[in-house]
N, C-alpha and C. Protein backbone atom coordinates (compact mmCIF):
# COMPACT_ATOMS: atom_id res chain seq x y z
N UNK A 1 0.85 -1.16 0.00
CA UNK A 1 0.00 0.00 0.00
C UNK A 1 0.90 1.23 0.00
N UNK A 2 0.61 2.08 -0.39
CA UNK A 2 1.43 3.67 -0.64
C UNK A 2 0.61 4.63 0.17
N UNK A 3 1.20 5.32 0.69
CA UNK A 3 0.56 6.41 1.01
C UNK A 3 1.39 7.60 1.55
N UNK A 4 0.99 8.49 1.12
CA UNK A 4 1.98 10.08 1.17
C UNK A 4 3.26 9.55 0.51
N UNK A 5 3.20 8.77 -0.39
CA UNK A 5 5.05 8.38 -1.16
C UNK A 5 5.66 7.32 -0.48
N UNK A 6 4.76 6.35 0.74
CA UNK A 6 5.68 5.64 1.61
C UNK A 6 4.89 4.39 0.71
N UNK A 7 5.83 3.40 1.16
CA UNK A 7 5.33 2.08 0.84
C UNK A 7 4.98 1.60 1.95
N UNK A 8 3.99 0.90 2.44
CA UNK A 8 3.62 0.17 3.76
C UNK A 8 3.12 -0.83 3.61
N UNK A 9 3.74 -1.55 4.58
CA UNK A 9 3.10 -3.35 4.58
C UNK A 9 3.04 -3.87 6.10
N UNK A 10 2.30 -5.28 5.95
CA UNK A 10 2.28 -5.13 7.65
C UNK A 10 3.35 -6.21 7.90
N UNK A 11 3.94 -6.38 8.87
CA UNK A 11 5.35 -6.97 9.10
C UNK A 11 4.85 -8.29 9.28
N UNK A 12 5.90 -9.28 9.18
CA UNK A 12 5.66 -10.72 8.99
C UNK A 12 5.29 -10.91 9.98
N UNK A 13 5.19 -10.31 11.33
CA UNK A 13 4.63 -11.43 12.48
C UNK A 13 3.05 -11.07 12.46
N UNK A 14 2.65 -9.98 11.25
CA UNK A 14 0.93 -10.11 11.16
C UNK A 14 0.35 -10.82 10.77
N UNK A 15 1.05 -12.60 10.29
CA UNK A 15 0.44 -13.33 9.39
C UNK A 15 0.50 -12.65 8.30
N UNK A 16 1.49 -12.32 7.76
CA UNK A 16 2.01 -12.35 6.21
C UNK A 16 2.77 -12.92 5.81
N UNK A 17 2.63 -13.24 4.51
CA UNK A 17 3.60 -14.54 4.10
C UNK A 17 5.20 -14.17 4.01
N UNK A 18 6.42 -14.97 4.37
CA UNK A 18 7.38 -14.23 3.77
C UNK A 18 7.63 -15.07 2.07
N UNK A 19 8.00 -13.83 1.33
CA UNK A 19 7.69 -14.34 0.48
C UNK A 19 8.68 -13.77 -0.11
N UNK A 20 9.82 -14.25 -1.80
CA UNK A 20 10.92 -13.92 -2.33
C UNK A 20 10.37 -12.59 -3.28
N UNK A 21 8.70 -12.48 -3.81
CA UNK A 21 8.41 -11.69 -4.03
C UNK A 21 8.60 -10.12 -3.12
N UNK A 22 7.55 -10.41 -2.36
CA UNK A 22 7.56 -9.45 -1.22
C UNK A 22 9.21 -9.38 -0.94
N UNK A 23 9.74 -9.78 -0.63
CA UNK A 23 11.36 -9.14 -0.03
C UNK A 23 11.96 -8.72 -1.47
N UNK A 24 11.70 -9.28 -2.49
CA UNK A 24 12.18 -8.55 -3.84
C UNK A 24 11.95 -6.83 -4.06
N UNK A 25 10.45 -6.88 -3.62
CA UNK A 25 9.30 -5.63 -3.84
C UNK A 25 10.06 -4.76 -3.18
N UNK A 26 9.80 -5.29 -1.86
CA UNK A 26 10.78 -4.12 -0.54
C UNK A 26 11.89 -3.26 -0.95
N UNK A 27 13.10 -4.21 -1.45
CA UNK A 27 14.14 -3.73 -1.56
C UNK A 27 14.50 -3.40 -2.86
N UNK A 28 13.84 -3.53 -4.08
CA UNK A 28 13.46 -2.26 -4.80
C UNK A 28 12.90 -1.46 -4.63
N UNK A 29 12.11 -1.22 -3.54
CA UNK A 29 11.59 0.14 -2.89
C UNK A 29 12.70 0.93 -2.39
N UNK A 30 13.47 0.27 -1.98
CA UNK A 30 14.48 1.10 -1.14
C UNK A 30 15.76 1.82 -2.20
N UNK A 31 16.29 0.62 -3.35
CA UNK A 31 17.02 0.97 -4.11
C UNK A 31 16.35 2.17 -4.83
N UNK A 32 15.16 2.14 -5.13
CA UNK A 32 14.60 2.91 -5.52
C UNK A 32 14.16 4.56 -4.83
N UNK A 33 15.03 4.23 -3.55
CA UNK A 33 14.67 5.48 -2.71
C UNK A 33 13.32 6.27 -2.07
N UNK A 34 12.10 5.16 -2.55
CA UNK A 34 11.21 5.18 -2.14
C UNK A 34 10.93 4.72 -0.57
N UNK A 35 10.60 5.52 0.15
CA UNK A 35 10.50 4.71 1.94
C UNK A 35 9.46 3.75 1.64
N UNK A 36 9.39 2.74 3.00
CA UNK A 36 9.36 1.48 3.45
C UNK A 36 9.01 1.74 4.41
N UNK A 37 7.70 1.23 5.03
CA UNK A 37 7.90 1.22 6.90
C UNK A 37 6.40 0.19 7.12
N UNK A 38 7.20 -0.58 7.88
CA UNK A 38 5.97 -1.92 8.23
C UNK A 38 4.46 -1.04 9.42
N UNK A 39 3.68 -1.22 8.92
CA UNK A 39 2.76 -0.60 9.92
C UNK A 39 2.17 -1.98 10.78
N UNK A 40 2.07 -2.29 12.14
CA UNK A 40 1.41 -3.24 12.86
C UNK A 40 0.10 -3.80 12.30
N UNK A 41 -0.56 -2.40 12.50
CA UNK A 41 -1.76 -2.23 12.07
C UNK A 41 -2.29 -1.76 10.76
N UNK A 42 -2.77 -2.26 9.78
CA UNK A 42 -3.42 -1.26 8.77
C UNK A 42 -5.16 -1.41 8.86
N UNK A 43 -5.50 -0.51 9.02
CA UNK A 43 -6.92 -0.64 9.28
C UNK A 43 -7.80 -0.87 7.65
N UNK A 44 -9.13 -1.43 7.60
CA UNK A 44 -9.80 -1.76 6.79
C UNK A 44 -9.59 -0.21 5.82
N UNK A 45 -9.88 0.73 6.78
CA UNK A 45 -10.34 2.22 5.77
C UNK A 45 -9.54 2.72 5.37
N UNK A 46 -8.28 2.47 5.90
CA UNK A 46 -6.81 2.94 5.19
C UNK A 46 -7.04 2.28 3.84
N UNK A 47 -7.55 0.99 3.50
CA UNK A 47 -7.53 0.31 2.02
C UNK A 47 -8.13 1.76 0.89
N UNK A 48 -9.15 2.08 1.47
CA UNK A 48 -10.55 2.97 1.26
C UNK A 48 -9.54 4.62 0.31
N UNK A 49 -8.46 4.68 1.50
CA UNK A 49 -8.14 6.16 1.64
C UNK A 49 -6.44 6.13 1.12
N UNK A 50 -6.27 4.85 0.65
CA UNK A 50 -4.88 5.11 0.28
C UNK A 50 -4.82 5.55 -0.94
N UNK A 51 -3.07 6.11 -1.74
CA UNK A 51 -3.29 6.31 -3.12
C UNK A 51 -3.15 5.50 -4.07
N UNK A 52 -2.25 4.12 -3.48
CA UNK A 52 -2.04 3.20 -4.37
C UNK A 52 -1.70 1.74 -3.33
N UNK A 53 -2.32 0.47 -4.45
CA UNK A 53 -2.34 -0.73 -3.55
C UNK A 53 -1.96 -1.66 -4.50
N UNK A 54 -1.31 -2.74 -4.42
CA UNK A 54 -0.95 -3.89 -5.02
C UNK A 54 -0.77 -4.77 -3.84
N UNK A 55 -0.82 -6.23 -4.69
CA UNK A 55 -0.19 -7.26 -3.64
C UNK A 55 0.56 -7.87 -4.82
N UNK A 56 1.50 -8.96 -4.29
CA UNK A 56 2.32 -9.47 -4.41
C UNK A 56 2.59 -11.35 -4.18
N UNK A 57 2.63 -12.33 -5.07
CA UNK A 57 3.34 -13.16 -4.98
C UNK A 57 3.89 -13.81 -5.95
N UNK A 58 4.28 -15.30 -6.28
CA UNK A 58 5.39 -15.57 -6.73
C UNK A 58 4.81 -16.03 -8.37
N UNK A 59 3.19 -16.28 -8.23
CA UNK A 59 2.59 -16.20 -9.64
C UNK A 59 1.94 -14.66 -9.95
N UNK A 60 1.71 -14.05 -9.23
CA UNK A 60 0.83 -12.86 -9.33
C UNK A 60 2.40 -11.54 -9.75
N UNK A 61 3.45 -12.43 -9.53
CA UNK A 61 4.21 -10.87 -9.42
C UNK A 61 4.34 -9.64 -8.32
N UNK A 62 3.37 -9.28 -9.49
CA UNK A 62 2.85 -7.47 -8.84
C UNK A 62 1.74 -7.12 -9.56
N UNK A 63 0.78 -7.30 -8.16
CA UNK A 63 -0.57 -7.08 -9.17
C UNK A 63 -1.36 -6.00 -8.43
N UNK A 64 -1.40 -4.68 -9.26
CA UNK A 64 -2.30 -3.16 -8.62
C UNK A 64 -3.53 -4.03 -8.75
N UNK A 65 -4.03 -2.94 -7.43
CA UNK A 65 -5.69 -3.61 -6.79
C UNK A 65 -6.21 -2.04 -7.30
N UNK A 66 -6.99 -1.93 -8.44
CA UNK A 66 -7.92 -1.24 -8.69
C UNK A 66 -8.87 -0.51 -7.63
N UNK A 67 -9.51 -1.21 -6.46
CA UNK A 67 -10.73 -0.76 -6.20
C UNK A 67 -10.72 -1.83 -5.00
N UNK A 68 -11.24 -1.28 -3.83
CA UNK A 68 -11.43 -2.21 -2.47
C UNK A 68 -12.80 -1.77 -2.46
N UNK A 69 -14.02 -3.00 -2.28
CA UNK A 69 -15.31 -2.87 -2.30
C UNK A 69 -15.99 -1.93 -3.22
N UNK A 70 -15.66 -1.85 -4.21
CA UNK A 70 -16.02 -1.14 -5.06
C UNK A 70 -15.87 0.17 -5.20
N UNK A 71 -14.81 0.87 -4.56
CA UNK A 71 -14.39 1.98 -4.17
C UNK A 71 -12.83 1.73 -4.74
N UNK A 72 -12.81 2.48 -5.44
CA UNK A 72 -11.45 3.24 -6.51
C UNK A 72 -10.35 3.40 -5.57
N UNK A 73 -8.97 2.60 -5.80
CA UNK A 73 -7.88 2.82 -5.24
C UNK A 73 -7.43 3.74 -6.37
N UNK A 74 -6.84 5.23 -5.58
CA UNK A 74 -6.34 5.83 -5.84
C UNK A 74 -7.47 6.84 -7.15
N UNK A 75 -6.70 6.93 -8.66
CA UNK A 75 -7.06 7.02 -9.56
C UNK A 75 -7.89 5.58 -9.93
N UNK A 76 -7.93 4.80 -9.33
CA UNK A 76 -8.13 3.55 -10.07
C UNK A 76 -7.24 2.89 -11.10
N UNK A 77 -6.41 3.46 -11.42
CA UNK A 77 -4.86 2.81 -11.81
C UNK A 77 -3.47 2.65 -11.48
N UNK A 78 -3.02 1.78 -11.66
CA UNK A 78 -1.59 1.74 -11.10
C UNK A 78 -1.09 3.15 -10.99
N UNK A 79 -0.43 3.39 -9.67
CA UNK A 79 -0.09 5.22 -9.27
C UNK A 79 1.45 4.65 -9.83
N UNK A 80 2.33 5.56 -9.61
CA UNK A 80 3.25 5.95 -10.36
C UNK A 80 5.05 5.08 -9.60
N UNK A 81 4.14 4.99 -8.47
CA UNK A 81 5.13 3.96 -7.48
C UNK A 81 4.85 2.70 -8.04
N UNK A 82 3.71 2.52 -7.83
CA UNK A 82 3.72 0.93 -8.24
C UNK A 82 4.29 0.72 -9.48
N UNK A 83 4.13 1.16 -10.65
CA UNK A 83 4.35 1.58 -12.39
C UNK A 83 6.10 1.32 -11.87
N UNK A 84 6.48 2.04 -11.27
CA UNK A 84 8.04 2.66 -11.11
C UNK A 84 8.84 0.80 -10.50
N UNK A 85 8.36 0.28 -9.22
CA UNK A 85 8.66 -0.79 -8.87
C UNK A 85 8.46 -2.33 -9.96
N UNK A 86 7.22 -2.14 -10.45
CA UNK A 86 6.61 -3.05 -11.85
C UNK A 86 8.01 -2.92 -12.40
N UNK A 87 8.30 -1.77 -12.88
CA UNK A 87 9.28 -1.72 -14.04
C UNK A 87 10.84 -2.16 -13.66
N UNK A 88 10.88 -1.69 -12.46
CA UNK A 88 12.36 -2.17 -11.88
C UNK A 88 11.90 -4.33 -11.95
N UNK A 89 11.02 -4.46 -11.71
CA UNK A 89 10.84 -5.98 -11.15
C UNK A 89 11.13 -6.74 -12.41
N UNK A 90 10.10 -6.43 -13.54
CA UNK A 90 10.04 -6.82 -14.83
C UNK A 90 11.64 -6.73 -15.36
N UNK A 91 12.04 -6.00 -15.28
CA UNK A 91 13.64 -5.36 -15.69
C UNK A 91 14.93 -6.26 -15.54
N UNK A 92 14.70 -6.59 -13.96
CA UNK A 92 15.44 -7.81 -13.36
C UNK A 92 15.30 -8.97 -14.12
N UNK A 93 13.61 -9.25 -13.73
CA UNK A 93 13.36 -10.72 -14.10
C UNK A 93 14.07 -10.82 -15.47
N UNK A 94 13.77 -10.08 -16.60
CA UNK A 94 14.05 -10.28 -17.68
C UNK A 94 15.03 -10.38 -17.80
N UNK A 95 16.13 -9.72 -17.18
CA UNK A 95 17.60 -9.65 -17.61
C UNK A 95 18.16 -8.22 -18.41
N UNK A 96 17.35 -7.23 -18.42
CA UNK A 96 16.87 -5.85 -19.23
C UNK A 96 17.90 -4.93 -18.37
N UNK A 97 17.35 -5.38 -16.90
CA UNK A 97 18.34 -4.98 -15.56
C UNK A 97 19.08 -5.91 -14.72
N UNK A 98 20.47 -5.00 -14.41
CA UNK A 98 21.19 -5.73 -13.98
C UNK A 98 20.81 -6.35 -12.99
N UNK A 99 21.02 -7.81 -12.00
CA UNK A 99 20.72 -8.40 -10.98
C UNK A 99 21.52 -8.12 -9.63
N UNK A 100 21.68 -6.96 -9.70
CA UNK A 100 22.68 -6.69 -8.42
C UNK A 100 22.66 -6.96 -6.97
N UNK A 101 21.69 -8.29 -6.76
CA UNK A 101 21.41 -8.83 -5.31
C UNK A 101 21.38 -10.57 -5.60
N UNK A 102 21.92 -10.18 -6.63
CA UNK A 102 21.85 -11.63 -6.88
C UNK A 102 19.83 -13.25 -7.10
N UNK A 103 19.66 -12.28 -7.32
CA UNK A 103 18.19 -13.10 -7.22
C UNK A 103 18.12 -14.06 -7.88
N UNK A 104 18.98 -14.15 -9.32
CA UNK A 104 18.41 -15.08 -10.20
C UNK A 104 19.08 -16.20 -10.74
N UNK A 105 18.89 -16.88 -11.00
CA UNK A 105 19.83 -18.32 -11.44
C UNK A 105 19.66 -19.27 -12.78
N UNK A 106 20.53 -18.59 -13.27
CA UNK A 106 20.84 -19.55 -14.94
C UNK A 106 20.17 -20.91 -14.76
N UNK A 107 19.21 -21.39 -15.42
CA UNK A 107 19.23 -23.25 -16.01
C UNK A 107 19.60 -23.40 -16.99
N UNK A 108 20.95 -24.06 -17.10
CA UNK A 108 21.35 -24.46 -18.70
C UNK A 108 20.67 -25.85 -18.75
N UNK A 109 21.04 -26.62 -19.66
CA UNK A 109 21.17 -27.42 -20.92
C UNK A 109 22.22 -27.68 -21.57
N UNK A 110 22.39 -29.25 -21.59
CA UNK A 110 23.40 -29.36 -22.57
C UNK A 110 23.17 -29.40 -24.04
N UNK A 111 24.02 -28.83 -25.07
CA UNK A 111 23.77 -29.31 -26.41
C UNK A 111 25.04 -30.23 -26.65
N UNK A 112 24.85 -30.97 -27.47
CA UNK A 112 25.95 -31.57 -28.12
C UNK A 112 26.19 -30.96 -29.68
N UNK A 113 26.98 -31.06 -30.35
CA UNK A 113 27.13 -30.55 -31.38
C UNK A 113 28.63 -31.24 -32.21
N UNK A 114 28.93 -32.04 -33.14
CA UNK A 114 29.87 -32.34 -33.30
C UNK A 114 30.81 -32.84 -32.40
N UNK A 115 30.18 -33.34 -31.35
CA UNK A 115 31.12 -34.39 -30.73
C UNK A 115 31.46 -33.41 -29.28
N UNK A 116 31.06 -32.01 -29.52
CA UNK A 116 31.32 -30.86 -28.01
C UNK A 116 30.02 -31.24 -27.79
N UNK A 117 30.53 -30.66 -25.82
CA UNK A 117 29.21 -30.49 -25.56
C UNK A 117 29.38 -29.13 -24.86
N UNK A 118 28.11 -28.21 -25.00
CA UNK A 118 28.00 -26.92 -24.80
C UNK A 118 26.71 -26.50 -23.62
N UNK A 119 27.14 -25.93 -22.60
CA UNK A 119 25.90 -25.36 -21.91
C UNK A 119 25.20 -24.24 -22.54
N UNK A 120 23.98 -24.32 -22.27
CA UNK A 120 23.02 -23.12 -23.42
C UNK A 120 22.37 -22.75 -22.29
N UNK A 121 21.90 -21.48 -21.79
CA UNK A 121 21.34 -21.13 -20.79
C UNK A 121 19.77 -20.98 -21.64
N UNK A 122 18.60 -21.40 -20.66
CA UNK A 122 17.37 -21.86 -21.28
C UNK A 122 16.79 -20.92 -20.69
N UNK A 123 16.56 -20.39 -19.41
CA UNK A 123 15.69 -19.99 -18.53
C UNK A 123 16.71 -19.20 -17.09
N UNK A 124 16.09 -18.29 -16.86
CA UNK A 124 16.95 -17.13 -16.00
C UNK A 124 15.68 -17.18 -14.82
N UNK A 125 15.66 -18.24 -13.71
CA UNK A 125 14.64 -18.25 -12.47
C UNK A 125 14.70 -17.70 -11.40
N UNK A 126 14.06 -17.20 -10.26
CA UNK A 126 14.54 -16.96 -9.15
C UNK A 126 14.75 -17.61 -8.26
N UNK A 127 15.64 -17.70 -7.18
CA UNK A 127 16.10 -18.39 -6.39
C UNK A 127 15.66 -17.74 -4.69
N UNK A 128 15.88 -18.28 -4.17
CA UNK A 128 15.55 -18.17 -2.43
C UNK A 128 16.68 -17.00 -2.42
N UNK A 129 15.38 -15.67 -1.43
CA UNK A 129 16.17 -14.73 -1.13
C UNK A 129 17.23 -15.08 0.19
């Protein structure tokens, strides 16, 4: 959740998952110079009154939440933090951006070819933060 430019989440001992997403998210928040600060509590109406909301996991990515009960987060579109973190995330995964925390891990393949055999990298995955 965003609000006034902060990123806020509620800390793992609220029953949140830890997750390689979520600790990915975080600390492109931070590289990104965007603040971070775990709130204990987030109340239902904070959902209501924030400017921007996404959640996060390891099939979902980063996925902006439009609208809590039918009430418009934010503009009703991804705000400009989330857009900004999306793009750093996507960037990584792809290989577009550099991996400078190390997240991700080559799967090769062997080819053979004339009697060599050659590793071919197939797939660039993430690994346990």
């Amino acid at each position: 959740m965003v609000q006034d430019g902060v990123l806020m989440t509620p800390p793992l001992a609220a029953s949140v998952l830890q997750g390689i997403t979520r600790d990915a998210v975080l600390q492109i928040a931070i590289d990104l110079g965007i603040p971070v600060r775990e709130e204990e509590q987030i109340p239902r109406g904070q959902l209501y009154t924030c400017e921007e909301l996404f959640m996060t996991g390891t099939a979902a990515e980063i996925t902006p939440i439009r609208s809590v009960d039918r009430n418009p987060v934010g503009q009703g579109c991804p705000g400009e933090i989330t857009k900004k973190i999306m793009a750093r995330f996507r960037g990584i995964v792809t290989g577009e951006i550099e991996d400078r925390h190390g997240w991700l891990h080559a799967v090769h393949h062997s080819q053979v070819k004339a009697g060599t055999e050659t590793r071919v990298p197939t797939a660039v995955v993430p690994q346990a933060l």
